[in-house]
C-alpha atoms as a PDB file:
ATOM      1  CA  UNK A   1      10.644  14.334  29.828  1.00  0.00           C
ATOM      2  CA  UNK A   2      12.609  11.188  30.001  1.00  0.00           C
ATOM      3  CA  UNK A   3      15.194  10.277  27.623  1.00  0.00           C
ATOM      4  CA  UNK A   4      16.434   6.817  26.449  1.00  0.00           C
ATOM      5  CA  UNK A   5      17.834   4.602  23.672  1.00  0.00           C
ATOM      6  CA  UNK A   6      15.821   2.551  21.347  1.00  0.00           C
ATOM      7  CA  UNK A   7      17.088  -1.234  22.255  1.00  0.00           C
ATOM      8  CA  UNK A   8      14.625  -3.093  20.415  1.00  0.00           C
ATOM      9  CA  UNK A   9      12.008  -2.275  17.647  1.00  0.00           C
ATOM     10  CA  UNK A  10       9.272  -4.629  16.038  1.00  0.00           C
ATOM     11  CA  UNK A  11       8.240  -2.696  12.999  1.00  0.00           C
ATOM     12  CA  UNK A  12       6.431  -5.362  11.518  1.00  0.00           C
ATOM     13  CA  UNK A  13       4.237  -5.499  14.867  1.00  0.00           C
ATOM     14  CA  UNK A  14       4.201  -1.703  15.757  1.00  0.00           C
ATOM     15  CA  UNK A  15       6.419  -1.648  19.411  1.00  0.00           C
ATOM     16  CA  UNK A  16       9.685  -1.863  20.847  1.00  0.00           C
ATOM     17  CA  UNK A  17      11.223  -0.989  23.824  1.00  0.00           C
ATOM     18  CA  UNK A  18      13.453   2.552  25.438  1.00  0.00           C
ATOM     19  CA  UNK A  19      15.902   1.588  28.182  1.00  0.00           C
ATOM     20  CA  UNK A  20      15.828   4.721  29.948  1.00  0.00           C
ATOM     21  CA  UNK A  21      19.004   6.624  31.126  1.00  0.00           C
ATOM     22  CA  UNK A  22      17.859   6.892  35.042  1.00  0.00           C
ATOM     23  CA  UNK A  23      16.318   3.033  35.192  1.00  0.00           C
ATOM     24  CA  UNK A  24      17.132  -0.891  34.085  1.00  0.00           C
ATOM     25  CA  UNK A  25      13.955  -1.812  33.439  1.00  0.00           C
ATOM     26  CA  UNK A  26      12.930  -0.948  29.590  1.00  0.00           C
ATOM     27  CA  UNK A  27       9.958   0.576  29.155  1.00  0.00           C
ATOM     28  CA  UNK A  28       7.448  -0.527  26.199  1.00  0.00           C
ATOM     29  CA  UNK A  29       6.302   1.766  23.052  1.00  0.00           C
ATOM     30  CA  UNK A  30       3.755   1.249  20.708  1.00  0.00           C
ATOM     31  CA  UNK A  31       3.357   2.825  17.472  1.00  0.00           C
ATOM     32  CA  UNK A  32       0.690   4.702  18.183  1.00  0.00           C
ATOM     33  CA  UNK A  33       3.322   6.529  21.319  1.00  0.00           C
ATOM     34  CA  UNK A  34       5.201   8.517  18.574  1.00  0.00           C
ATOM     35  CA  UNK A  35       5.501  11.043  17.025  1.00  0.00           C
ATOM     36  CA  UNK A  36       3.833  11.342  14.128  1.00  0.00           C
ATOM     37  CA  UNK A  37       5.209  10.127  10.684  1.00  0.00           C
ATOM     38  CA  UNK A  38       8.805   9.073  12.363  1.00  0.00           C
ATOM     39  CA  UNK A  39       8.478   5.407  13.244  1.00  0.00           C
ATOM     40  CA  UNK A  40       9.292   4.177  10.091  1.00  0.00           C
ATOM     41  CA  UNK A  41      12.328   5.890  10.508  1.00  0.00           C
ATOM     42  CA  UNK A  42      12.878   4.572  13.960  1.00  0.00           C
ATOM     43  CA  UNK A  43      16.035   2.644  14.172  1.00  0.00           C
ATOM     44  CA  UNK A  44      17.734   0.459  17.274  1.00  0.00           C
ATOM     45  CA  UNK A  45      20.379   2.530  19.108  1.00  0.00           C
ATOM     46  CA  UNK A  46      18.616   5.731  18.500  1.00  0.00           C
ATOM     47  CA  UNK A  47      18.322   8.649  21.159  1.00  0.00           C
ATOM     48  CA  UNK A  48      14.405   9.383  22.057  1.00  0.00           C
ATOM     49  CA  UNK A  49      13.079  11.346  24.207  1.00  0.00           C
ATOM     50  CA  UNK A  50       9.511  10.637  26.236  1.00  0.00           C
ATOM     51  CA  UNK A  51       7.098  10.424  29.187  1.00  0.00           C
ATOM     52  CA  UNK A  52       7.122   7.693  31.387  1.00  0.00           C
ATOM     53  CA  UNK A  53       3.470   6.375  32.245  1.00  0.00           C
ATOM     54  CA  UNK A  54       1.650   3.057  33.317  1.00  0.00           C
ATOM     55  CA  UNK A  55       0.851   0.494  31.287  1.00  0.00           C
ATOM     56  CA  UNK A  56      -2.928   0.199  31.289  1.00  0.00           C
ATOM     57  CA  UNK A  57      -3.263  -3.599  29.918  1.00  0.00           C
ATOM     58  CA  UNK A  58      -0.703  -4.377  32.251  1.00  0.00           C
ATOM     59  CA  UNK A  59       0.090  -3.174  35.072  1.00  0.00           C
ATOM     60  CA  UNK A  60       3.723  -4.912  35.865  1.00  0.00           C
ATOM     61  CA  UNK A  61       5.075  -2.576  33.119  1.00  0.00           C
ATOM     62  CA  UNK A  62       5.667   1.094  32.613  1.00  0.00           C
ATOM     63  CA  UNK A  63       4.774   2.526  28.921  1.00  0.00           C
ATOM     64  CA  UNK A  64       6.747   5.291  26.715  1.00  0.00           C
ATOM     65  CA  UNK A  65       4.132   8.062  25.476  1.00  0.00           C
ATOM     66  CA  UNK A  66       4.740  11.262  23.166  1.00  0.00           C
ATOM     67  CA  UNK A  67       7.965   9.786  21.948  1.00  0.00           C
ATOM     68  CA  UNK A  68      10.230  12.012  20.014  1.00  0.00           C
ATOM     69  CA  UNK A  69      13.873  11.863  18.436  1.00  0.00           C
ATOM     70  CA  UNK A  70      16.379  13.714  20.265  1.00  0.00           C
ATOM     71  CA  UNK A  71      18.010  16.168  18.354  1.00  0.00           C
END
């Protein structure tokens, strides 16, 4: 698994975005991508960890999936 910081978060909208520790591009989260019953707790600057797959609405972009807190 990949692991990352939390550098923006839309809660109203349901997605934000991980820079990863190993890239510069961020990759893009939406609720649905966590783990269950934590994204209201989400907050910016928080360590996650996650897998890195593609986006399949669009394909320029890489997505976050099974995203976790890091403990």
């Amino acid at each position: 698994m990949a692991q990352g910081t939390i550098t923006a978060l839309h809660s109203a909208r349901g997605y934000g975005f991980i820079t990863v520790d190993s890239e510069t591009a961020p990759v893009y989260f939406q609720q649905e991508d966590i783990e269950q019953g934590i994204f209201t707790t989400l907050r910016k600057g928080q360590r996650v960890e996650f897998i890195i797959t593609p986006d399949p609405l669009k394909t320029d972009r890489m997505r976050a999936e099974d995203v976790r807190l890091v403990e």
